[in-house]
Protein backbone atom coordinates (compact mmCIF):
# COMPACT_ATOMS: atom_id res chain seq x y z
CA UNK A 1 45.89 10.43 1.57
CA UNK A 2 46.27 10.57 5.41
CA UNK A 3 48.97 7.31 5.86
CA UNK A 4 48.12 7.37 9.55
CA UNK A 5 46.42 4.00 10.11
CA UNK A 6 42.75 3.42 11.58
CA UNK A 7 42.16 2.35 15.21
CA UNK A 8 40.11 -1.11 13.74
CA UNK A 9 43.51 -1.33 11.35
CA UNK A 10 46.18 -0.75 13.88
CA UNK A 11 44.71 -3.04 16.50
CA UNK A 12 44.05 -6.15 13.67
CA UNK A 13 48.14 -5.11 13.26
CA UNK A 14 48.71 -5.69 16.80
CA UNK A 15 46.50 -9.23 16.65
CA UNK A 16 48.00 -10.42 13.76
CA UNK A 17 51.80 -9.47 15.57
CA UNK A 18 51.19 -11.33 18.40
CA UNK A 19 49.29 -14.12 16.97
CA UNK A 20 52.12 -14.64 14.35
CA UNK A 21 55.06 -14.39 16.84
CA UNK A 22 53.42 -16.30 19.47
CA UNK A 23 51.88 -19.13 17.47
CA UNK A 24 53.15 -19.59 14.02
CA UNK A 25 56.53 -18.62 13.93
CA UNK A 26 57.67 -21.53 16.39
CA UNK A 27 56.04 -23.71 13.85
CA UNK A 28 57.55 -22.33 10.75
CA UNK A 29 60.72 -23.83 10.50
CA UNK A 30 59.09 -27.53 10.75
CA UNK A 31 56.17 -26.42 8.46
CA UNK A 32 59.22 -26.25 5.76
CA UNK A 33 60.95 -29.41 6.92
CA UNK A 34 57.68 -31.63 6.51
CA UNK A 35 56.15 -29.90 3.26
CA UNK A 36 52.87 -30.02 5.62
CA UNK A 37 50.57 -27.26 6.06
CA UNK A 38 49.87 -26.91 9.84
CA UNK A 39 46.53 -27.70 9.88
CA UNK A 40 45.91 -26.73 13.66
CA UNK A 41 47.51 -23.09 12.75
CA UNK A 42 44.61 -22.77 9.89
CA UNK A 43 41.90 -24.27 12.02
CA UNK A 44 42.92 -20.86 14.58
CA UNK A 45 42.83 -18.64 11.98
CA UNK A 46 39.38 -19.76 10.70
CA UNK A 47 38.41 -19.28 14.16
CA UNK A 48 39.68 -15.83 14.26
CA UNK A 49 38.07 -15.09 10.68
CA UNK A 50 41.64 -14.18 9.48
CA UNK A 51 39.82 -16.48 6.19
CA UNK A 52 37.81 -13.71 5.31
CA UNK A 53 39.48 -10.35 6.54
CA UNK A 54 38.65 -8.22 3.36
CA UNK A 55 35.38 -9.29 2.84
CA UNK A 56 32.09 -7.88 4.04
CA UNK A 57 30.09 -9.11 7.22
CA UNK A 58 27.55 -9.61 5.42
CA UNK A 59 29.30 -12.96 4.17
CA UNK A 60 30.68 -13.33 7.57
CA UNK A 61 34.12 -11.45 6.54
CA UNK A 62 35.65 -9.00 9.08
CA UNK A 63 34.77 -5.81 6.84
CA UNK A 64 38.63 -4.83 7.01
CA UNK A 65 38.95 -3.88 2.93
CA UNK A 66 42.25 -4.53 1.14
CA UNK A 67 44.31 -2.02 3.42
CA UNK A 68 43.43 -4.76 6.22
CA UNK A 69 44.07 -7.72 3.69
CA UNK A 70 47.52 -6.24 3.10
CA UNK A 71 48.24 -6.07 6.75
CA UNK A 72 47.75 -9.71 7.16
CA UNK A 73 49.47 -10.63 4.48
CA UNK A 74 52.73 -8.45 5.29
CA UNK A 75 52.80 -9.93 8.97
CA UNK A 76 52.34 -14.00 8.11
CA UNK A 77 54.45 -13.31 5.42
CA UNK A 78 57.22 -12.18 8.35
CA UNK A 79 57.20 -15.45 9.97
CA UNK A 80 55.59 -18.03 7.59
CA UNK A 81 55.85 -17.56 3.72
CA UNK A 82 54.41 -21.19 3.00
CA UNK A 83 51.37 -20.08 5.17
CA UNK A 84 51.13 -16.76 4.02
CA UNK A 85 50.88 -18.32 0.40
CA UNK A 86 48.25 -20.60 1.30
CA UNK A 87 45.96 -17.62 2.83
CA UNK A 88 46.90 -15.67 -0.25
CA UNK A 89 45.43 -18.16 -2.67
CA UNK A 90 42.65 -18.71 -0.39
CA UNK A 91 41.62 -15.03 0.09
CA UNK A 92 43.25 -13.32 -2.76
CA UNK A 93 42.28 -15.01 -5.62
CA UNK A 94 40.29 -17.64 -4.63
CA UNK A 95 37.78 -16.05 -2.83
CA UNK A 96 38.23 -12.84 -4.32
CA UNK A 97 36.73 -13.29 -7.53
CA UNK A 98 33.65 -15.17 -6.00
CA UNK A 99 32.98 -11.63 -4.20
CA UNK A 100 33.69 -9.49 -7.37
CA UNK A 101 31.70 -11.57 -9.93
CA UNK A 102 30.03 -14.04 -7.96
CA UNK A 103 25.85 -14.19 -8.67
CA UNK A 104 24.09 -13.38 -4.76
CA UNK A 105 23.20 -17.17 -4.63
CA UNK A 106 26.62 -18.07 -4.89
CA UNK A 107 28.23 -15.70 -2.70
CA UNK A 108 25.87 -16.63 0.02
CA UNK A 109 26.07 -20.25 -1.25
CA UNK A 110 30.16 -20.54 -0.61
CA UNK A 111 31.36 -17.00 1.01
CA UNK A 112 30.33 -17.78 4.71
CA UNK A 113 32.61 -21.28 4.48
CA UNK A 114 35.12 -19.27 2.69
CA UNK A 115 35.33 -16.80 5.27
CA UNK A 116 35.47 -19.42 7.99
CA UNK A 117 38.41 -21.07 7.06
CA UNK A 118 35.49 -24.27 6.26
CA UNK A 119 36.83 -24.51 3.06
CA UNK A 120 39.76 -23.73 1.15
CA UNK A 121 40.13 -21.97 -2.11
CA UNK A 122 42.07 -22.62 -5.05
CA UNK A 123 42.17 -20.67 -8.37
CA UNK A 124 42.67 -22.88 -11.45
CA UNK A 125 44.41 -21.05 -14.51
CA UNK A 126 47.80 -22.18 -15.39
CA UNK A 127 48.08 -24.67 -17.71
CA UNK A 128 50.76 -26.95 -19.41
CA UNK A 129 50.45 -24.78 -22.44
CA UNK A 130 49.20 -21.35 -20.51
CA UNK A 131 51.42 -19.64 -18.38
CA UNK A 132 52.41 -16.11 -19.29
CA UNK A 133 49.71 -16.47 -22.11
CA UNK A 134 46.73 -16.89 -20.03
CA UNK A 135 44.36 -16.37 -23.02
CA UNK A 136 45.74 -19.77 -24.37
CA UNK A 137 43.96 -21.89 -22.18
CA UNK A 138 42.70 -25.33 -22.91
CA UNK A 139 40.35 -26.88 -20.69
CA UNK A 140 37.14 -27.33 -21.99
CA UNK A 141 33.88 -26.80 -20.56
CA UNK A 142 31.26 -28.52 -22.52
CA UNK A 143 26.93 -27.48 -22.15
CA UNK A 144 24.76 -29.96 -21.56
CA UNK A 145 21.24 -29.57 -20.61
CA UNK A 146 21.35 -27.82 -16.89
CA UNK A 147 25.04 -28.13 -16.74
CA UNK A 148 28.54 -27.96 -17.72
CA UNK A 149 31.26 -31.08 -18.38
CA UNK A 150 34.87 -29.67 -17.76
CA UNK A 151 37.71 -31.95 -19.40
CA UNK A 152 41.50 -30.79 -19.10
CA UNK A 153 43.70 -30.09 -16.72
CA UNK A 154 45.37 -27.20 -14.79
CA UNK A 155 49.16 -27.16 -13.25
CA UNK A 156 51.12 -25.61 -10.50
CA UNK A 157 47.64 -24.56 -8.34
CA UNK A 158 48.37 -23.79 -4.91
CA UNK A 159 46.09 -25.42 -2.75
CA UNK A 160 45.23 -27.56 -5.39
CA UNK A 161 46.13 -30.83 -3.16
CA UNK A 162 43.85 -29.18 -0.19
CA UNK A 163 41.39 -27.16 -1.89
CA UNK A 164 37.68 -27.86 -1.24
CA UNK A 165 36.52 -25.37 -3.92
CA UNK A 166 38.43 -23.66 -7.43
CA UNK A 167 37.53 -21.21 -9.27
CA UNK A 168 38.32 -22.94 -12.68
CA UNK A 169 38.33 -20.98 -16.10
CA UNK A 170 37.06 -23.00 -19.09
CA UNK A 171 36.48 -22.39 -22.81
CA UNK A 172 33.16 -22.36 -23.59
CA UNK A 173 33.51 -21.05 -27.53
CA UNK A 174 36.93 -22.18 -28.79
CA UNK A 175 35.95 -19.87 -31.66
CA UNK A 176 36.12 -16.87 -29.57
CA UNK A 177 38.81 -17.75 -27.24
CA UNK A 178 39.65 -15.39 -24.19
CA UNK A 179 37.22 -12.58 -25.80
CA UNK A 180 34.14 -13.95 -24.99
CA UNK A 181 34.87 -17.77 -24.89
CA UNK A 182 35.86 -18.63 -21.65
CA UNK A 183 34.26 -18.89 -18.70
CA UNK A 184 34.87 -19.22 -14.56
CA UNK A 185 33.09 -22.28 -12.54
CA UNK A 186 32.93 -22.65 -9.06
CA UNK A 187 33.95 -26.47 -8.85
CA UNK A 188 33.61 -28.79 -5.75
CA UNK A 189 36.61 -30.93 -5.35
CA UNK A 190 34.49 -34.02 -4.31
CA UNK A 191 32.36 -34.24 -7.89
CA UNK A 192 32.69 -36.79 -9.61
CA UNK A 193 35.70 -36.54 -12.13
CA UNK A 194 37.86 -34.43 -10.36
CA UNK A 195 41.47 -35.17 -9.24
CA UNK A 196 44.28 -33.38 -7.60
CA UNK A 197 48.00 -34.47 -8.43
CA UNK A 198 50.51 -35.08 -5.82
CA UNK A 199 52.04 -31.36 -4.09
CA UNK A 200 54.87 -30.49 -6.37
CA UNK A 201 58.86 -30.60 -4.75
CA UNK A 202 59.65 -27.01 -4.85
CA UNK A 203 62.52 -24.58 -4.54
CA UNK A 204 60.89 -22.69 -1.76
CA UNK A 205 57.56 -22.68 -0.27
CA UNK A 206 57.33 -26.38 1.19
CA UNK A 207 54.33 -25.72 3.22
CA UNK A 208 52.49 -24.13 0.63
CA UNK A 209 50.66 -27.32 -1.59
CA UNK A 210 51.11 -27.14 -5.08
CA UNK A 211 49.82 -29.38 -7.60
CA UNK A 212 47.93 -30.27 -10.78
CA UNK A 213 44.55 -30.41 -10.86
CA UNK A 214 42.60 -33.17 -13.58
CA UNK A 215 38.84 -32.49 -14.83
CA UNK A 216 37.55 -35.95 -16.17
CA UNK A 217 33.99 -34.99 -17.70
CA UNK A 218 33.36 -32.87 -14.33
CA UNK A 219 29.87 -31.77 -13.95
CA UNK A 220 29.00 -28.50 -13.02
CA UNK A 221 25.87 -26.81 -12.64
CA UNK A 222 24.54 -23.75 -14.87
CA UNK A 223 24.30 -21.89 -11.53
CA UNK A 224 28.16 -22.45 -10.90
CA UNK A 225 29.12 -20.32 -13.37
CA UNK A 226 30.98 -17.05 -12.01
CA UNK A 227 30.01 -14.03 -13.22
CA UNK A 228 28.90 -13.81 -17.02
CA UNK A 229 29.39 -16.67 -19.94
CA UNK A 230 31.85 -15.72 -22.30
CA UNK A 231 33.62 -13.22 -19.89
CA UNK A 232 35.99 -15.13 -17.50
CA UNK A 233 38.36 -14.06 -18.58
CA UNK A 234 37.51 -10.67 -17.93
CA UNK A 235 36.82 -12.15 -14.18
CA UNK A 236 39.89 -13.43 -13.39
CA UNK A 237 41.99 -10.36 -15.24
CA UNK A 238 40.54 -7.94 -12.34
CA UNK A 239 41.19 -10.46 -9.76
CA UNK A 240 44.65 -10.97 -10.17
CA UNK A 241 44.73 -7.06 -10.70
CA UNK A 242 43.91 -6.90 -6.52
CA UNK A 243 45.82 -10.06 -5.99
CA UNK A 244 49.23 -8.23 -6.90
CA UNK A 245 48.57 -5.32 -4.06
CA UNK A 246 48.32 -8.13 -1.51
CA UNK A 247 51.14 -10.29 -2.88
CA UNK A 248 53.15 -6.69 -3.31
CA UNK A 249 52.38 -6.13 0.72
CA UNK A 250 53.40 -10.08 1.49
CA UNK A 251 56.97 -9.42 -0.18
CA UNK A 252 56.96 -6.30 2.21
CA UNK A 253 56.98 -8.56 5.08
CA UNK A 254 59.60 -10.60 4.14
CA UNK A 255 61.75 -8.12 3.26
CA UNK A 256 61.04 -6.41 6.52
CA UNK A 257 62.57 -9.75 8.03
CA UNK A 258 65.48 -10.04 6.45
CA UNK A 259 66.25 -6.44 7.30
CA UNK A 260 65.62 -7.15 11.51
CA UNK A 261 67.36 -10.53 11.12
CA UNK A 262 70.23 -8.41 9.78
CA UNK A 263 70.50 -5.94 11.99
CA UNK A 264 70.16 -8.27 15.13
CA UNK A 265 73.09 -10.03 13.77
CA UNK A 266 75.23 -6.96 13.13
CA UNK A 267 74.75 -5.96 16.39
CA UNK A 268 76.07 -9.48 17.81
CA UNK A 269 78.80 -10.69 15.53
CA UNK A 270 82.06 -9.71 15.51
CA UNK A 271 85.00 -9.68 12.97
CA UNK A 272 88.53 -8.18 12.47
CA UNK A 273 87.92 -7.13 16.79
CA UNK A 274 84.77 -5.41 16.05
CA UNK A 275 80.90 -5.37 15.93
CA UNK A 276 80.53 -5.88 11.95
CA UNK A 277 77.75 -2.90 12.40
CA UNK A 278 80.63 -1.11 12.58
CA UNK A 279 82.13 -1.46 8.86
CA UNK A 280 80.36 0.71 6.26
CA UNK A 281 80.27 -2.21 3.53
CA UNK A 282 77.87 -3.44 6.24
CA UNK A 283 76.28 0.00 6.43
CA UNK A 284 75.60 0.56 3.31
CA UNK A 285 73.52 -3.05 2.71
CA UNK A 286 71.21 -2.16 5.62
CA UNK A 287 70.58 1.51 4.41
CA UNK A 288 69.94 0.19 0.88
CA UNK A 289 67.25 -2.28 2.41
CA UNK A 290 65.77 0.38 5.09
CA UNK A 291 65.22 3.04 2.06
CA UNK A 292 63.75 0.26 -0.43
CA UNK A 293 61.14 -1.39 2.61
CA UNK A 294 59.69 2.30 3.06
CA UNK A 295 59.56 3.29 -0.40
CA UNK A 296 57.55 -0.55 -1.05
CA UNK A 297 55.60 0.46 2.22
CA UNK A 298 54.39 3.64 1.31
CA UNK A 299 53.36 2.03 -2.77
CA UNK A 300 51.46 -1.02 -1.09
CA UNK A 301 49.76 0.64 0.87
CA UNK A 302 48.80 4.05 -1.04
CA UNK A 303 47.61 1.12 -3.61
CA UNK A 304 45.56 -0.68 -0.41
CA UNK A 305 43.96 2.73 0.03
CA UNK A 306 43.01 3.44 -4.09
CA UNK A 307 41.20 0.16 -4.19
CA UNK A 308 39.05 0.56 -1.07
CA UNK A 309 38.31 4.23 -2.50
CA UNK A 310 36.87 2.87 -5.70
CA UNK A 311 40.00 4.87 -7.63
CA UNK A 312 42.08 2.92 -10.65
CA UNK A 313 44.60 1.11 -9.36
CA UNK A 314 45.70 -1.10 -12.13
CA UNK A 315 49.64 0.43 -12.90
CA UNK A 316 50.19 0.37 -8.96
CA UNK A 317 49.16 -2.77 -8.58
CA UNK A 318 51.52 -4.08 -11.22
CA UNK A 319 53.84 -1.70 -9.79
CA UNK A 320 53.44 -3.44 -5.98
CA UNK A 321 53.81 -6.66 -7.77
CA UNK A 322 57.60 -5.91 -9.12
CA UNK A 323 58.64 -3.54 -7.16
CA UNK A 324 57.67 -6.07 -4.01
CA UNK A 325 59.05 -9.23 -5.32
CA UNK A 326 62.24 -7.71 -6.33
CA UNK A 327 63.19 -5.83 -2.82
CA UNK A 328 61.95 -8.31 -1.27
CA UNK A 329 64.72 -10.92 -3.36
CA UNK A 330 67.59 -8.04 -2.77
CA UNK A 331 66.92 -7.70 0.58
CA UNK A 332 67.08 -11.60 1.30
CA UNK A 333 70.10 -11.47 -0.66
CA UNK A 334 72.00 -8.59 1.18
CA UNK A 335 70.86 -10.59 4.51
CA UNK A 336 72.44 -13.86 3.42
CA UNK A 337 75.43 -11.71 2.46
CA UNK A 338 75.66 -10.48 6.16
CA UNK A 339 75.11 -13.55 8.06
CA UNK A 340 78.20 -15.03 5.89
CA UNK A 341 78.07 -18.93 6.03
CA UNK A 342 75.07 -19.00 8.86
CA UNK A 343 73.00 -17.29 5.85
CA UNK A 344 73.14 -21.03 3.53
CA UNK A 345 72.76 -22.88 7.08
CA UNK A 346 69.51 -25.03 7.04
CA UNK A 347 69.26 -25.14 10.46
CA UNK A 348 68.50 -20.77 10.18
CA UNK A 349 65.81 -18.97 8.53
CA UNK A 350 67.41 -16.91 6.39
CA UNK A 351 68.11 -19.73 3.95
CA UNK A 352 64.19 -20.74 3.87
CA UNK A 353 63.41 -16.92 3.79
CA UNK A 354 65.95 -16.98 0.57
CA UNK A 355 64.07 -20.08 -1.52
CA UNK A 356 60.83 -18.71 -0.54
CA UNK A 357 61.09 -15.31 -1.72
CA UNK A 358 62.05 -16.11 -5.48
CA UNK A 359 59.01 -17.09 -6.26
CA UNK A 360 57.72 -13.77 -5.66
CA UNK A 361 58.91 -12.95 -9.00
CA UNK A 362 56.98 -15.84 -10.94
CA UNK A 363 53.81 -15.92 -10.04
CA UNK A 364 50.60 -13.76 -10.47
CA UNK A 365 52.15 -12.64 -13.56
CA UNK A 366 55.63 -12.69 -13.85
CA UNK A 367 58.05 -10.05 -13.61
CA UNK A 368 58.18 -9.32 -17.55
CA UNK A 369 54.44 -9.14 -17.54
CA UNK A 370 54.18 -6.97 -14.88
CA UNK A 371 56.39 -4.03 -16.78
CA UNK A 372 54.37 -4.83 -19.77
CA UNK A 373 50.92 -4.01 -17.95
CA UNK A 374 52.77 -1.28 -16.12
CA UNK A 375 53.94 0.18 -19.92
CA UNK A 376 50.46 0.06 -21.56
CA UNK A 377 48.99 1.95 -18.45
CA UNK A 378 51.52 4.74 -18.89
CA UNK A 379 51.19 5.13 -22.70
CA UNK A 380 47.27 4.41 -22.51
CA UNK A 381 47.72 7.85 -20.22
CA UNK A 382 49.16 9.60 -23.24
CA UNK A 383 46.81 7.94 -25.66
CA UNK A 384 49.15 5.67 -27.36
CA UNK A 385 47.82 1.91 -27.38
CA UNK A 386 50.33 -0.99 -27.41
CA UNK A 387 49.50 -3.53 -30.39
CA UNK A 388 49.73 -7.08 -29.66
């Protein structure tokens, strides 16, 4: 693979640079304070079709494939983790599956809004009692004549509080379960039924709404179901297979900000009647960070590149997942370390860029799950299958 970056890539870089130094880093900071989204920042960005960057023009998307997904993600995630975790949702999951699965009505039904920034996406799950084990999901979705009655709940959905659409899966057979019992619905917040909780108090990512979402005999339409009965699971699987690259290329941006945070301060501050650059305990933190950015670079992207080719991608993806999420909590880590009693300072960003980035290693599949998808792929390879 040629690493050099298109013309139509670089310049979206260069966009999304300015746009995200210009405009939504002076808002970050009080983004955090308020637990607010900045709803004039996401009205621009719908205007600039940043909603629907990976997606086809056909659905009014920009056409730029995952490579150009990852590139917006890794520069908002520089400036503004709580938005960058909203667009995430949005595009990444939300929307995504909609454009892998999604029947042509619905795509043409929901994409176009989708890629406008019209609507937001959510993609419902979690559950109280499904977490790690996705496949032990409860919410029901009931057939009745021309439609479906959902009853149940989902937890910790970001965008749940702001969502206009989810992407909900169901059981539809209890008897079968996640192999061929459950099924994904495209659900419109406003039906009758249908609740969102108040935005969780988090750790980190105060900007980014989080919530439960409540199905109270929610009716949904036959033709709202996303991609085949019985095989949502399957749906949703593949989706959060891309979502990882994207969420792998997000923790690249952060740690790419701790890193120039660092060494703008080890060029100013001064101990023991020298620049701090100076002492190799110093040194050796920012090598450590520079070596671990390019070697997530060059994975994220290679990844970007196998899943606009049409090539497997599912051990890198896993691999951008963990590998991201846990440079990208080192390197946040080492930059606290250098800034000294500044770093735990409210009034700086490296202690916002520290809650934000552990979550990195929670969600989309946890960590543990990550080496255990990453594991199968390897032995599958060798043609040993891991037994449940």
């Amino acid at each position: 693979m040629d690493f050099t970056f298109s013309p139509q890539h670089a310049a979206l870089r260069r966009m999304l640079r300015d746009f995200c130094q210009q405009e939504l880093r002076p808002r970050a900071a009080q983004v955090d304070h308020t637990g607010q989204p900045d709803r004039e920042i996401l009205r621009w960005m719908g205007e600039l079709g940043l909603f629907g960057v990976p997606f086809s023009q056909e659905y009014g998307g920009a056409g730029a494939g995952e490579i150009g997904y990852c590139i917006l993600m890794e520069e908002l995630n520089r400036v503004c983790p709580s938005t960058a975790a909203i667009i995430g949702a949005h595009i990444g999951i939300a929307a995504m599956s909609l454009y892998l699965d999604g029947s042509p009505a619905l795509k043409r039904k929901y994409l176009p809004d989708l890629c406008a920034g019209r609507a937001i996406g959510a993609f419902g799950l979690t559950e109280p009692n499904a977490g790690s084990d996705a496949a032990a999901i409860q919410l029901r979705a009931t057939l009745e004549g021309d439609a479906y009655f959902l009853d149940g709940q989902k937890m910790w959905i970001t965008n749940g509080p702001i969502a206009d659409l989810v992407m909900v899966l169901a059981v539809t057979d209890p008897a079968l379960g996640a192999h061929g019992g459950a099924t994904v619905f495209v659900v419109e917040t406003n039906t009758a039924g249908f609740s969102a909780g108040k935005p969780e108090k988090k750790m980190g990512l105060h900007g980014s709404p989080t919530s439960v979402l409540n199905f109270d005999d929610v009716r949904v339409p036959k033709e709202n179901v996303l991609g085949q009965v019985g095989l949502g699971f399957v749906t949703f699987m593949k989706t959060l297979d891309i979502g990882r690259v994207s969420l792998g290329a997000a923790t690249l941006g952060g740690a790419e900000a701790a890193l120039q945070a660092s060494l703008r301060w080890v060029k100013a501050r001064s101990q023991f009647g020298r620049p701090i650059a100076n002492m190799q305990s110093i040194q050796f933190m920012l090598a450590d960070m520079a070596t671990e950015i390019e070697a997530l670079r060059s994975l994220v992207y290679r990844t970007a590149w196998l899943v606009d080719t049409d090539r497997p991608f599912v051990k890198e993806a896993g691999m951008c997942k963990l590998l991201g999420s846990e440079t990208a909590s080192r390197c946040i880590d080492r930059a606290l370390q250098i800034h000294g009693a500044l770093g735990v300072s409210r009034e700086f960003h490296i202690e916002r860029g520290w809650r934000d980035a552990r979550i990195g290693e929670i969600f989309e599949g946890t960590n543990e799950i990550q080496r255990i998808v990453i594991a199968s792929e390897l032995l599958q390879e060798i043609g040993v299958r891991i037994r449940p």
